[in-house]
N, C-alpha and C. Protein backbone atom coordinates (compact mmCIF):
# COMPACT_ATOMS: atom_id res chain seq x y z
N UNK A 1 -60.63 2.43 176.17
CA UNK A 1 -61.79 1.77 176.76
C UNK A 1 -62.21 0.59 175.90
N UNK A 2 -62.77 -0.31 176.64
CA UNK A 2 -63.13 -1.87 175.71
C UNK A 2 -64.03 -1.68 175.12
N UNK A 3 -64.74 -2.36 173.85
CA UNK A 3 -65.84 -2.20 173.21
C UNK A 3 -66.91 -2.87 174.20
N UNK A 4 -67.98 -1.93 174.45
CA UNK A 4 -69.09 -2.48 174.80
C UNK A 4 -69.72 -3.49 174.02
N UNK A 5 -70.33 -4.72 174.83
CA UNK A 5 -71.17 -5.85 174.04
C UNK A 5 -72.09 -5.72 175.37
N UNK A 6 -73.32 -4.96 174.72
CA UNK A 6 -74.69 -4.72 175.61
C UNK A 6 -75.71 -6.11 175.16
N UNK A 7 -76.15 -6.40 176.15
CA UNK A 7 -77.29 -7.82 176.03
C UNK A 7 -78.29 -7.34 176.76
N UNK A 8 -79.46 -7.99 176.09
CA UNK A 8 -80.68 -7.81 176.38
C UNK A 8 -81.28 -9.02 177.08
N UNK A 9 -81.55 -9.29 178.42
CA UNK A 9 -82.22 -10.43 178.94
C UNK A 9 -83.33 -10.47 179.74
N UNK A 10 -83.67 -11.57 179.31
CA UNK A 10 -85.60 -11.32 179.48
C UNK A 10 -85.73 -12.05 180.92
N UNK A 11 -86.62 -11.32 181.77
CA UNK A 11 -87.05 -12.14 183.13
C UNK A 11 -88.68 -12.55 183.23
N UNK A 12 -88.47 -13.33 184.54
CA UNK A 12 -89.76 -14.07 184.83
C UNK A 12 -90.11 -13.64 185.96
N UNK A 13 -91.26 -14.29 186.30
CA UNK A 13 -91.71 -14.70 187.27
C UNK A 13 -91.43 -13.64 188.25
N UNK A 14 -90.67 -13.63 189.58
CA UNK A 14 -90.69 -12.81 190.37
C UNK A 14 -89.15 -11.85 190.36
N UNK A 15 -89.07 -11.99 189.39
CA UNK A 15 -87.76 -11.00 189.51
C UNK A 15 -88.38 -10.00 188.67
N UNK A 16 -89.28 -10.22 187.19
CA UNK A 16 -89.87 -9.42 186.24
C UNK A 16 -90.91 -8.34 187.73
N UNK A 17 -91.62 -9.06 188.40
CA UNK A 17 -92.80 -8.40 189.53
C UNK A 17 -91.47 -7.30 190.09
N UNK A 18 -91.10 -8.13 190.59
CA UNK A 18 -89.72 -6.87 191.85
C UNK A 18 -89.51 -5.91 190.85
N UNK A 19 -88.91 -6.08 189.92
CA UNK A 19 -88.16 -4.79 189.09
C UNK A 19 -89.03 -4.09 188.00
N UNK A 20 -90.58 -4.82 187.88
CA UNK A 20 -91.14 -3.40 186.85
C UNK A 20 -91.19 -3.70 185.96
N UNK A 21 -90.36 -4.61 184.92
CA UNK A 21 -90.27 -4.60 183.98
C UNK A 21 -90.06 -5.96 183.09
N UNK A 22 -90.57 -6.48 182.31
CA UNK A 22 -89.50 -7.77 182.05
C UNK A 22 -88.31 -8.37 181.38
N UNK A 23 -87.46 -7.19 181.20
CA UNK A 23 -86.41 -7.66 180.87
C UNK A 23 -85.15 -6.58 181.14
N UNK A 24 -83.76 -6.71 181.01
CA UNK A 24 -82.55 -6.35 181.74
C UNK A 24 -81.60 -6.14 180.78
N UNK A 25 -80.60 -5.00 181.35
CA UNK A 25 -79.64 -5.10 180.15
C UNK A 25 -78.51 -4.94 181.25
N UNK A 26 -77.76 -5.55 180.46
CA UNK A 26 -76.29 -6.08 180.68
C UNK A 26 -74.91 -5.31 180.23
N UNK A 27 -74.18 -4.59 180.15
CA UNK A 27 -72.81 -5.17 179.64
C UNK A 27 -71.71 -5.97 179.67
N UNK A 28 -71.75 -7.27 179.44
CA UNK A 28 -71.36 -8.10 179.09
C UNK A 28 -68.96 -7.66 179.09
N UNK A 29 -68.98 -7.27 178.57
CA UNK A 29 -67.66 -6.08 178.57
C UNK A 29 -67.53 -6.07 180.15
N UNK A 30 -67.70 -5.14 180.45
CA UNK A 30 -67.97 -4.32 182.19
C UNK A 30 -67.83 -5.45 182.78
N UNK A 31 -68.93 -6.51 183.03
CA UNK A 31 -68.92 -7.65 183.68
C UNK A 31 -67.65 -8.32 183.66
N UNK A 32 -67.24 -8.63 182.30
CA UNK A 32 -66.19 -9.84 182.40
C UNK A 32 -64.46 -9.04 183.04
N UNK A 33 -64.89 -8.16 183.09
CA UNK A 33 -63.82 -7.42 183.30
C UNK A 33 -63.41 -7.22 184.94
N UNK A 34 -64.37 -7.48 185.51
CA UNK A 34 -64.47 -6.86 187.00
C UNK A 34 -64.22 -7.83 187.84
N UNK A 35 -64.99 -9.74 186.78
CA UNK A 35 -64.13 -10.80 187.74
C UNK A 35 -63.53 -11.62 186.25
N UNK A 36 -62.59 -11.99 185.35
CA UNK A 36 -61.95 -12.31 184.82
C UNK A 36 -61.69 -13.54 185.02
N UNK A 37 -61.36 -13.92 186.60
CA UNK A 37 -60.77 -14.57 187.12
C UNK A 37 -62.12 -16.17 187.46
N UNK A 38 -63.28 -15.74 187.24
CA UNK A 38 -64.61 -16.55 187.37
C UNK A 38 -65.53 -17.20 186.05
N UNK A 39 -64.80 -16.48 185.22
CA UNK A 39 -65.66 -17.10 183.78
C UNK A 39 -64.19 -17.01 182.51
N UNK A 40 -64.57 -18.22 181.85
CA UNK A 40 -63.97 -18.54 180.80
C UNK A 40 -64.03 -17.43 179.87
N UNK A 41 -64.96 -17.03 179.31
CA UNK A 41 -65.24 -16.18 178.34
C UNK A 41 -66.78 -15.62 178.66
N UNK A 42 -66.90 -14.44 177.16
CA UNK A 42 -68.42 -13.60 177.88
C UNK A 42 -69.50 -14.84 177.73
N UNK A 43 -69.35 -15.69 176.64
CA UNK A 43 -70.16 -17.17 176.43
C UNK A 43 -70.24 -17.64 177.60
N UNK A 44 -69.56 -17.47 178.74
CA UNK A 44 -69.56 -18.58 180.16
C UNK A 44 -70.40 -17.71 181.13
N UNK A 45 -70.01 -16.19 180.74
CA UNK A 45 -70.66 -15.34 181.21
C UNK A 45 -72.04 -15.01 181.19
N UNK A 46 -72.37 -15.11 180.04
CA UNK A 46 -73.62 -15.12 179.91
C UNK A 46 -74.75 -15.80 180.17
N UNK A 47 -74.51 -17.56 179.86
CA UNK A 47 -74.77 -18.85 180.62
C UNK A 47 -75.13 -18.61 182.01
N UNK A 48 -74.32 -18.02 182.47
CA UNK A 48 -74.64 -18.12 184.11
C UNK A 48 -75.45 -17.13 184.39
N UNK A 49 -75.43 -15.95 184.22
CA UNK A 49 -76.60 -15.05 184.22
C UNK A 49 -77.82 -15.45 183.48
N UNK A 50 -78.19 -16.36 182.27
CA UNK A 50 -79.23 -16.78 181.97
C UNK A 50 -80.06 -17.93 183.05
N UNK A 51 -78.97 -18.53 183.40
CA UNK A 51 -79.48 -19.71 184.56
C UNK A 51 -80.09 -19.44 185.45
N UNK A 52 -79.22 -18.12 186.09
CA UNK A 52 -79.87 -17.59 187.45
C UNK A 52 -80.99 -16.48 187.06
N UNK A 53 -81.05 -16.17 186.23
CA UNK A 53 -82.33 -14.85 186.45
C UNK A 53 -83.33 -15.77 185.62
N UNK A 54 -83.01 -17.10 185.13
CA UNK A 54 -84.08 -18.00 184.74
C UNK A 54 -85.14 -18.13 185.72
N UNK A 55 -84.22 -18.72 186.50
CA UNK A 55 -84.80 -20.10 187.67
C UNK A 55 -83.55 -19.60 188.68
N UNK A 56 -83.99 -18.44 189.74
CA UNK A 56 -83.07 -18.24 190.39
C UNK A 56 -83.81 -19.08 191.94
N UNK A 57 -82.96 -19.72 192.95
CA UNK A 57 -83.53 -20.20 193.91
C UNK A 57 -83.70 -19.12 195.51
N UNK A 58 -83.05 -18.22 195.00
CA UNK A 58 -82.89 -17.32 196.16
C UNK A 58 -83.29 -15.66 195.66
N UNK A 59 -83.71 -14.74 196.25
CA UNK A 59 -83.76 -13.53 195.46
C UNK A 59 -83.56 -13.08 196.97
N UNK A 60 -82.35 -11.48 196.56
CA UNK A 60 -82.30 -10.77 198.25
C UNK A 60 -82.60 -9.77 198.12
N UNK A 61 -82.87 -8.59 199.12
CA UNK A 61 -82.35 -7.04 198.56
C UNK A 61 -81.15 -6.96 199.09
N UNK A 62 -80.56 -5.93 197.75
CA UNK A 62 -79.23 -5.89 197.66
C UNK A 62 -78.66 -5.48 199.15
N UNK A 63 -77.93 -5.52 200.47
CA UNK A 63 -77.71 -5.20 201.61
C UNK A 63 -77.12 -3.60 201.23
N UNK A 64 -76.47 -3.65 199.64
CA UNK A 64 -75.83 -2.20 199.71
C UNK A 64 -76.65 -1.58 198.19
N UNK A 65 -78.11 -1.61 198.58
CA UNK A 65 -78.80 -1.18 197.87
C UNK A 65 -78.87 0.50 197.39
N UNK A 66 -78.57 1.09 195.91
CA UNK A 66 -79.29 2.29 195.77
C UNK A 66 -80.32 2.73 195.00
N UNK A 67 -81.51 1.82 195.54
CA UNK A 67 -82.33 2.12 195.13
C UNK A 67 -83.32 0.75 195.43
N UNK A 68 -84.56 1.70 195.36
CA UNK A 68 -86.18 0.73 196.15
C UNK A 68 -86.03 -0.55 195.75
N UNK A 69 -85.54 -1.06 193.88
CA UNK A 69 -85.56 -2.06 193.36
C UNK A 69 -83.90 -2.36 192.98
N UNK A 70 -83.31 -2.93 193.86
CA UNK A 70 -82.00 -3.52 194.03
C UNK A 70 -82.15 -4.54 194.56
N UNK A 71 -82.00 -5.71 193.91
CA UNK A 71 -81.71 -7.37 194.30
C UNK A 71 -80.69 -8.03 193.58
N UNK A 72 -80.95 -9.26 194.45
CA UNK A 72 -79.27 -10.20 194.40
C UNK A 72 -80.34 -11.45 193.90
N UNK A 73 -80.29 -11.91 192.94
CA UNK A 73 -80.62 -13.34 193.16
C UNK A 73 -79.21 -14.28 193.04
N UNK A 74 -80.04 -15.66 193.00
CA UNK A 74 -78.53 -16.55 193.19
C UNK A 74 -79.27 -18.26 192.86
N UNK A 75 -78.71 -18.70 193.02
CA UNK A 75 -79.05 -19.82 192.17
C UNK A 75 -77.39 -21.21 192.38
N UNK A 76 -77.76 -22.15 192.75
CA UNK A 76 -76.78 -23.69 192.79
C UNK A 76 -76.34 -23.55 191.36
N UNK A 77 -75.75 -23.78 190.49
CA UNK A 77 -75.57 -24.15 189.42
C UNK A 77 -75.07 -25.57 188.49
N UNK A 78 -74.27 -26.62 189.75
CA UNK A 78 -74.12 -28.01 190.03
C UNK A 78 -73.60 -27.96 190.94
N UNK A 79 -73.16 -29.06 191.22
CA UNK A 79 -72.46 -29.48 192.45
C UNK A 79 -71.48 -28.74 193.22
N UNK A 80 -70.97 -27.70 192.34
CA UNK A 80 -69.64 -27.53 192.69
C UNK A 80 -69.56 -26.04 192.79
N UNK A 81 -70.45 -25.00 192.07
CA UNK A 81 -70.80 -24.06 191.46
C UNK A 81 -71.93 -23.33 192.18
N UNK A 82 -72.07 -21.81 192.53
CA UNK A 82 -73.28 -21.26 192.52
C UNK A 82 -72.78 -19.97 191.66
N UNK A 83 -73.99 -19.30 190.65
CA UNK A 83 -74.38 -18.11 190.78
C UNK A 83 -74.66 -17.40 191.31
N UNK A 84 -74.77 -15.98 191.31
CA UNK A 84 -75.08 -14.68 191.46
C UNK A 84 -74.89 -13.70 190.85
N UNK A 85 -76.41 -12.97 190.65
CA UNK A 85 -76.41 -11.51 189.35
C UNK A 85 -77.23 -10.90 190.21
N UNK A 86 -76.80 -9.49 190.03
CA UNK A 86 -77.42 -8.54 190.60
C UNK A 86 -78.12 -7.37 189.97
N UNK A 87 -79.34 -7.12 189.77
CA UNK A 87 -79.95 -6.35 189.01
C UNK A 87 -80.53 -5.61 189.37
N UNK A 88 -80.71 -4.12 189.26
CA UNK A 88 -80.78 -2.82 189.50
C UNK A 88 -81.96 -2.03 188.63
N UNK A 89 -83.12 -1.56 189.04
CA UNK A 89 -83.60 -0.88 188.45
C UNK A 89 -83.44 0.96 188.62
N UNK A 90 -82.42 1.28 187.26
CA UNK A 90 -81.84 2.49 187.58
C UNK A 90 -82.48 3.53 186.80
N UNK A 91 -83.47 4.31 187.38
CA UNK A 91 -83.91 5.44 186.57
C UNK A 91 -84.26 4.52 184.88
N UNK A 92 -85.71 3.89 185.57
CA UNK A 92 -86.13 3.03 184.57
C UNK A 92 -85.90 2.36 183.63
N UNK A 93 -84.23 2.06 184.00
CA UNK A 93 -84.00 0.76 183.63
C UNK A 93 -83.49 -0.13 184.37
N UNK A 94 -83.71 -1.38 183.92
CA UNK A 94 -83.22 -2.47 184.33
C UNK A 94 -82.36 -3.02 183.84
N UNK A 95 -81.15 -2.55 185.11
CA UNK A 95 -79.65 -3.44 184.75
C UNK A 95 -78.88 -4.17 185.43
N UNK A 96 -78.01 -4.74 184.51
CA UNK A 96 -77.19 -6.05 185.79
C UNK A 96 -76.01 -5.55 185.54
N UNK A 97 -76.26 -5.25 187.06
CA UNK A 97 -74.86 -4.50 187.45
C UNK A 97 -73.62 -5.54 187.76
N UNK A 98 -73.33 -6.79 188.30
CA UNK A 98 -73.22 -7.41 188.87
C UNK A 98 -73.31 -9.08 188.52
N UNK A 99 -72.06 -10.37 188.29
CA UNK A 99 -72.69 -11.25 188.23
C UNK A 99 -71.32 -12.13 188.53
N UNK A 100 -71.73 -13.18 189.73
CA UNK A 100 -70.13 -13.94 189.50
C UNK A 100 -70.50 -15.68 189.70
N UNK A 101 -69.59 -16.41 189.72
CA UNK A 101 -69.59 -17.69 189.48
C UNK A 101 -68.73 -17.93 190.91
N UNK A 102 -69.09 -18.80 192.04
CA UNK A 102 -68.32 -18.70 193.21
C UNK A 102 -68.43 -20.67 193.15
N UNK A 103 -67.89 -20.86 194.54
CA UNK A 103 -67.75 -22.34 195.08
C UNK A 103 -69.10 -22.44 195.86
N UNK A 104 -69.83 -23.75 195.71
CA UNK A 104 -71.25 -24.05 196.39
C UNK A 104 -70.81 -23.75 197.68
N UNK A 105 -69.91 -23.46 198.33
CA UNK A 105 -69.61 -23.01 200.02
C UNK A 105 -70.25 -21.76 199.70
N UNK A 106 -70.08 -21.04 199.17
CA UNK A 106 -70.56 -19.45 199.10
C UNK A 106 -72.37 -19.40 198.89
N UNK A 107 -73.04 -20.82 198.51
CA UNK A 107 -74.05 -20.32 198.52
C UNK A 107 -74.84 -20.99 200.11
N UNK A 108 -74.05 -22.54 200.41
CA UNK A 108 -74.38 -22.73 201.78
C UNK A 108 -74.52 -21.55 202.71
N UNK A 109 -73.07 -20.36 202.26
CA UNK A 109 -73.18 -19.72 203.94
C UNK A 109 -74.21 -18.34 203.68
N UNK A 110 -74.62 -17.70 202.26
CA UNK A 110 -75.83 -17.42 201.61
C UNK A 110 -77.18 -17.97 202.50
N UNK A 111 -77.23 -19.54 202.55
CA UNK A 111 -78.50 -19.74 203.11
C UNK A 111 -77.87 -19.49 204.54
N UNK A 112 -77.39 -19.96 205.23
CA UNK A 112 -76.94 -19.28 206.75
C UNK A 112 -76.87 -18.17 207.23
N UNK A 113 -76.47 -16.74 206.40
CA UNK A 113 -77.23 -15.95 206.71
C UNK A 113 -78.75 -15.65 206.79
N UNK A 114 -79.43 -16.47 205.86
CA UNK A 114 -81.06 -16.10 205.16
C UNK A 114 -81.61 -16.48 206.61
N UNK A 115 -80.96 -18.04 207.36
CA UNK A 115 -81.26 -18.31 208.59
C UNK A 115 -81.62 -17.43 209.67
N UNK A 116 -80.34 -16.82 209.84
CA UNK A 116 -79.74 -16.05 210.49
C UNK A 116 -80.55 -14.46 210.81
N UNK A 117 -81.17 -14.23 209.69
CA UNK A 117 -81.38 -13.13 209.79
C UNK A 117 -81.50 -11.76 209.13
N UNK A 118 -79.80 -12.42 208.65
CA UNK A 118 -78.87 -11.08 208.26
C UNK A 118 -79.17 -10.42 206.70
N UNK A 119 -79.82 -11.08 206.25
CA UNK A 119 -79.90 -10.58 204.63
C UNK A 119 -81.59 -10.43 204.87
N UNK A 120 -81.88 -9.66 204.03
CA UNK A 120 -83.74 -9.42 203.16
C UNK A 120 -83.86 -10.46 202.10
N UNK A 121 -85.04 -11.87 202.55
CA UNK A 121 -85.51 -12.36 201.76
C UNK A 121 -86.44 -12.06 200.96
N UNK A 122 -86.29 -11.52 199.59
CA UNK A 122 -87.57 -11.74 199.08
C UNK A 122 -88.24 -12.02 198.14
N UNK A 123 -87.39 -13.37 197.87
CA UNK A 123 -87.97 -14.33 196.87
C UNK A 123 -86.87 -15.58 197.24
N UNK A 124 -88.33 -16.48 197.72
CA UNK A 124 -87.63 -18.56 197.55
C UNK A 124 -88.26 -18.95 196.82
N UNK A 125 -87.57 -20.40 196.71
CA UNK A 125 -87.51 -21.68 195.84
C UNK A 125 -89.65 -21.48 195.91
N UNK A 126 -89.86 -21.36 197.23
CA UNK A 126 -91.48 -21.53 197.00
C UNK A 126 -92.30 -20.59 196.71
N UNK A 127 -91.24 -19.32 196.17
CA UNK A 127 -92.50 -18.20 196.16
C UNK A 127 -91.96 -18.20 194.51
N UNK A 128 -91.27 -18.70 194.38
CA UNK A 128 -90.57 -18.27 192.98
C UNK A 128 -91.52 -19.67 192.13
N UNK A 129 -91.53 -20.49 193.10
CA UNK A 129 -92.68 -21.91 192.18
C UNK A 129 -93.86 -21.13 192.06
N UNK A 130 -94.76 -20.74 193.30
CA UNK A 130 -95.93 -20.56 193.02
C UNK A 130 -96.05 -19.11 192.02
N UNK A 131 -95.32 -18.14 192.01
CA UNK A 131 -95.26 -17.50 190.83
C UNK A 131 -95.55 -17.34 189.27
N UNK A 132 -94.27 -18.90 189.11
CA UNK A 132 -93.95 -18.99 187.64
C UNK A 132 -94.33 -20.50 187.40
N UNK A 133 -95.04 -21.41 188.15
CA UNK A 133 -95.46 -22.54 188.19
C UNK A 133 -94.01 -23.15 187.19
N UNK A 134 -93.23 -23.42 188.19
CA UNK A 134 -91.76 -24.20 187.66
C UNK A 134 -91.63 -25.56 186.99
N UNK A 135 -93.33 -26.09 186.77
CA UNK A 135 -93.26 -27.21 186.35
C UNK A 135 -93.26 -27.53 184.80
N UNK A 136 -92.56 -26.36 184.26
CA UNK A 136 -91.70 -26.37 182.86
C UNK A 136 -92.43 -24.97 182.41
N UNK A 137 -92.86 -24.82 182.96
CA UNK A 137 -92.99 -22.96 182.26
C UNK A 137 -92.12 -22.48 182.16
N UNK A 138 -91.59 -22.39 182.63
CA UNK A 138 -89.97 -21.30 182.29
C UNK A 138 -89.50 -22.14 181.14
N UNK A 139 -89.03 -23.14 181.00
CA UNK A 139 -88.39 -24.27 180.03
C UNK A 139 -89.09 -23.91 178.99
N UNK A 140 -90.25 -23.92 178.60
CA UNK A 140 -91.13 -24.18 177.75
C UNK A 140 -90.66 -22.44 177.05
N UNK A 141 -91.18 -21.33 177.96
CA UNK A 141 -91.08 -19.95 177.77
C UNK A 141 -89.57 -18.81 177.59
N UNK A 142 -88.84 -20.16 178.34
CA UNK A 142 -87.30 -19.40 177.97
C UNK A 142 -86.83 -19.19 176.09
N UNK A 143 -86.12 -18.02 175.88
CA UNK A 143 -85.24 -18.16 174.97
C UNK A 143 -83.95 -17.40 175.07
N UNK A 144 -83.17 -17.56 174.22
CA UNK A 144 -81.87 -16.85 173.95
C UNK A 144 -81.96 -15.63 174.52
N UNK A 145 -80.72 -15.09 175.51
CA UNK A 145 -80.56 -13.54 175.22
C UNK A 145 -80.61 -12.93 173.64
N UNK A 146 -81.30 -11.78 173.73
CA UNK A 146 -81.48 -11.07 172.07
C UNK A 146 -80.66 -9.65 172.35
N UNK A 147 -79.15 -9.94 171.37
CA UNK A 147 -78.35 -8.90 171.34
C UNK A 147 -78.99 -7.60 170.99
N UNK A 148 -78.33 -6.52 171.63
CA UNK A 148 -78.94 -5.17 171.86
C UNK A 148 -78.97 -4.72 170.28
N UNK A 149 -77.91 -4.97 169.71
CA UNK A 149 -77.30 -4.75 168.43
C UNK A 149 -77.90 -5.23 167.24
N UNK A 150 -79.11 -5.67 166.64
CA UNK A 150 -79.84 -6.93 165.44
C UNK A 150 -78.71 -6.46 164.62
N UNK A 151 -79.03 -7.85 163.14
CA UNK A 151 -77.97 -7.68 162.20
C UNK A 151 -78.41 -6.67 161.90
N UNK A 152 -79.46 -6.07 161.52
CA UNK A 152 -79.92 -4.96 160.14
C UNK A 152 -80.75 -3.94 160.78
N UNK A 153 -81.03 -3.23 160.88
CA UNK A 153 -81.98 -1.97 161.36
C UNK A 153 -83.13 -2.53 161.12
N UNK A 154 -83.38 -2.82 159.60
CA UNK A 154 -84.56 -3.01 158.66
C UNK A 154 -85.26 -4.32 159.19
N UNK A 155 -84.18 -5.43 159.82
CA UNK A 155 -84.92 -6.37 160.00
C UNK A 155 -85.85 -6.39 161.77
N UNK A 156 -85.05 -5.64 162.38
CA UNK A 156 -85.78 -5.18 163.51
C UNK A 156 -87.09 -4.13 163.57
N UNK A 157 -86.84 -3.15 162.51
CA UNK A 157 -88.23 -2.68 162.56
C UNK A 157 -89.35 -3.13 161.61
N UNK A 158 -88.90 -4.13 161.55
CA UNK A 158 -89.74 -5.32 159.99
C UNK A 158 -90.61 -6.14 160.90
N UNK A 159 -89.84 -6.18 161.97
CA UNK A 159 -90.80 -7.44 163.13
C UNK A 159 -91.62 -6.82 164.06
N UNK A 160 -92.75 -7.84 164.80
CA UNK A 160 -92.78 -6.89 165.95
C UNK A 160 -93.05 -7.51 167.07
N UNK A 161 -91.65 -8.67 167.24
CA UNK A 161 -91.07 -8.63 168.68
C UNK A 161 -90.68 -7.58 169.31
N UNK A 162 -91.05 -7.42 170.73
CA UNK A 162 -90.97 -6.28 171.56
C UNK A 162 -89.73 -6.29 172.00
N UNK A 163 -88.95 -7.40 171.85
CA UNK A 163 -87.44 -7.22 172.68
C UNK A 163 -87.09 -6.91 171.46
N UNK A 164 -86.52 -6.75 169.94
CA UNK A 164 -85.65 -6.46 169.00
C UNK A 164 -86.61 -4.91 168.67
N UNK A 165 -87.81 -4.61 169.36
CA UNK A 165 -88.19 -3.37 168.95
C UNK A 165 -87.22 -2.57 170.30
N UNK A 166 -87.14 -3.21 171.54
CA UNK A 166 -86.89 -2.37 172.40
C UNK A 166 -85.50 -2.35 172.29
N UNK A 167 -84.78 -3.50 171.65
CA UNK A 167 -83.35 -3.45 171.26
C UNK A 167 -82.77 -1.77 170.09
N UNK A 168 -83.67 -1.96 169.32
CA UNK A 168 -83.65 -0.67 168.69
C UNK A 168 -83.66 0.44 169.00
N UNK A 169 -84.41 0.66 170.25
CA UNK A 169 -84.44 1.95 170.99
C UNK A 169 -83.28 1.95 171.62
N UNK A 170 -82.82 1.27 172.58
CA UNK A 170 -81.84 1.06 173.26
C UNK A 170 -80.16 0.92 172.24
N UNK A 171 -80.48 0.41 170.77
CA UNK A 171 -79.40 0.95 170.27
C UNK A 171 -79.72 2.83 169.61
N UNK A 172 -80.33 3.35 169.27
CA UNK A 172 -80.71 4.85 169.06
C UNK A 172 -79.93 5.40 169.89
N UNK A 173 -80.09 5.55 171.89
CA UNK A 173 -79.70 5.76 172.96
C UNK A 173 -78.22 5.56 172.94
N UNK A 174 -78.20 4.05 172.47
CA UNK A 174 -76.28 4.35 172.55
C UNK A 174 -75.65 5.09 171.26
N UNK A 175 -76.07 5.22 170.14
CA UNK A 175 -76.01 5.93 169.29
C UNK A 175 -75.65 7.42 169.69
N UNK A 176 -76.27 7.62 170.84
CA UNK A 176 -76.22 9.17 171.08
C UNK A 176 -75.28 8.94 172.03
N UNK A 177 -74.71 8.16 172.49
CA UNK A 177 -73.59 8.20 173.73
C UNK A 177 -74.44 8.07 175.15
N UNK A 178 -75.88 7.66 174.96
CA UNK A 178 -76.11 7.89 176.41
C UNK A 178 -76.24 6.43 177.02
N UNK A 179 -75.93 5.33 176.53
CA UNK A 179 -75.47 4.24 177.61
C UNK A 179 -74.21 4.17 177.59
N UNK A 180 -73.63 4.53 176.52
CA UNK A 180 -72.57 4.52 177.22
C UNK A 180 -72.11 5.13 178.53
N UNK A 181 -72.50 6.43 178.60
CA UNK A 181 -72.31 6.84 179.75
C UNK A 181 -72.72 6.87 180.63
N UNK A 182 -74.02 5.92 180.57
CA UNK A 182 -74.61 5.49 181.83
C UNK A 182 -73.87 4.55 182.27
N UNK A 183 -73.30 3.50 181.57
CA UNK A 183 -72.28 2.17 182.34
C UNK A 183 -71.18 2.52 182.66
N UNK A 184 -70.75 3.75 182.08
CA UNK A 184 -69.74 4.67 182.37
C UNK A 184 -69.50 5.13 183.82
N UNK A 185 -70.66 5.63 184.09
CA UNK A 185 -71.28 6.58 185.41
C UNK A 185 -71.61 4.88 186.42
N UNK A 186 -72.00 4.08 185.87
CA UNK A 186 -72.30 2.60 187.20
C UNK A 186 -70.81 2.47 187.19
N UNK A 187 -69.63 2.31 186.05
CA UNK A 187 -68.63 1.71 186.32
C UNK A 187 -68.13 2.57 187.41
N UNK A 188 -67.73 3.84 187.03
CA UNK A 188 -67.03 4.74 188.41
C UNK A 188 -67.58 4.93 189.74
N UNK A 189 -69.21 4.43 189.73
CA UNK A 189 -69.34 4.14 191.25
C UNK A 189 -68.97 3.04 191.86
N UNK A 190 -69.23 2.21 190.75
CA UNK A 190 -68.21 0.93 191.50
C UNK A 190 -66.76 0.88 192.31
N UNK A 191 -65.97 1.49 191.15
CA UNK A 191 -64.71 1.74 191.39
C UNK A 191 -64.68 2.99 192.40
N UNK A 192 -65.63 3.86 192.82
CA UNK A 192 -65.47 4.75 193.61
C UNK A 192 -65.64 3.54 195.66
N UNK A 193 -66.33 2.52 194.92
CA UNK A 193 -67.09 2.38 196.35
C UNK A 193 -65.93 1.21 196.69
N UNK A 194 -65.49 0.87 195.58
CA UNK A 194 -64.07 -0.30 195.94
C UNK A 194 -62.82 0.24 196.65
N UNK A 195 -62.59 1.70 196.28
CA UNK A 195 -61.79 2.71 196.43
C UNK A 195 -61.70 3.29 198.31
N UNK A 196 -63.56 3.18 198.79
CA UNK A 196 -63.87 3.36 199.93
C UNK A 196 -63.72 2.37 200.92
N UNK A 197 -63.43 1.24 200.55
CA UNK A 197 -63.71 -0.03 200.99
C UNK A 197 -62.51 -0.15 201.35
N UNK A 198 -61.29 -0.28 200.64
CA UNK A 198 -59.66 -0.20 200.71
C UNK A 198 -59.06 0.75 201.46
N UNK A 199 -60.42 2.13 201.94
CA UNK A 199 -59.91 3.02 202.77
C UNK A 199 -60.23 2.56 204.19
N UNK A 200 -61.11 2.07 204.07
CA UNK A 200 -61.79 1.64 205.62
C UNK A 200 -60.85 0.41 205.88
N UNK A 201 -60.08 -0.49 205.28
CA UNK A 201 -59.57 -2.09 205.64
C UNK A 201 -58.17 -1.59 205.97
N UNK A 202 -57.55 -0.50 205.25
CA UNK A 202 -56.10 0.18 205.66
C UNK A 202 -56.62 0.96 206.79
């Protein structure tokens, strides 16, 4: 099995309201593994999940939601590029299950469904402004993902930032094996529901 690299990322505005909480954890590992084929490295990986759960322009519920707080946001990324991360609040936590880098066609036909009907909006470009007042608050209030992992024990419980305190807890937890086997337990439903999917197309 690959070494886990768990990240800690902080949300805003209306994705922090939807999910409870304000901030998300990741494995970074898991992720790059599932599309390979969409990001350079976990550095490219990560970038794009910071962009979109920044300043995401779209927020959905997940269509293959398990659970009350399952959304998709998504986000243009340039010209050429959109995001999408999907974050899950699972038995009180908040995780991103989910995150890929597609062609701006994928986010055009995104808004064509939103048209359409077919997806749960529930969060736009204008609910997500009047929220987080986008006129550099986020800019101003963003920082770095803060690895789950600090260099030193000592220097995390020396501070008292709440993300390198909650990083600490959350390393204790994997300490004991229990995220691991929680990303363990998301990875095999994944692969269970990919498994179902290949049964229904044969």
């Amino acid at each position: 099995m690959s070494e886990r690299d768990l990240k800690i990322f902080e949300l805003y505005g209306k994705l922090a309201e939807l999910l409870g909480d304000k901030e998300a954890i990741a494995d970074l590992t898991i992720l790059l593994e599932r599309h390979p084929e969409m990001f350079r490295d976990k550095q490219d990986l990560e970038e794009v999940i910071q962009k979109v759960i920044n300043e995401p322009e779209i927020i959905i519920k997940n269509p293959n939601a398990r659970s009350d707080k399952d959304f998709i946001a998504a986000k243009q990324l340039d010209n050429k590029k959109m995001g999408d991360v999907g974050l899950r609040n699972d038995s009180g936590i908040n995780v991103i299950f989910h995150a890929n880098k597609k062609k701006i066609e994928e986010f055009e036909r995104l808004q064509d469904k939103i048209e359409k009907g077919k997806v749960q909006v529930v969060g736009t470009p204008t609910s997500y402004t009047q929220a987080q007042s986008l006129d550099g608050l986020v800019q101003e209030n963003s920082s770095p993902a803060e690895p789950i992992i600090p260099q030193t024990t000592n220097q995390c419980q020396s501070t008292e930032d709440p993300i390198l305190q909650r990083a600490l807890e959350l390393q204790t937890k994997q300490q004991k094996g229990e995220l691991e086997n929680f990303f363990t337990h998301q990875e095999e439903n994944t692969n269970e529901s990919k498994s179902k999917k290949g049964e229904k197309q044969s």
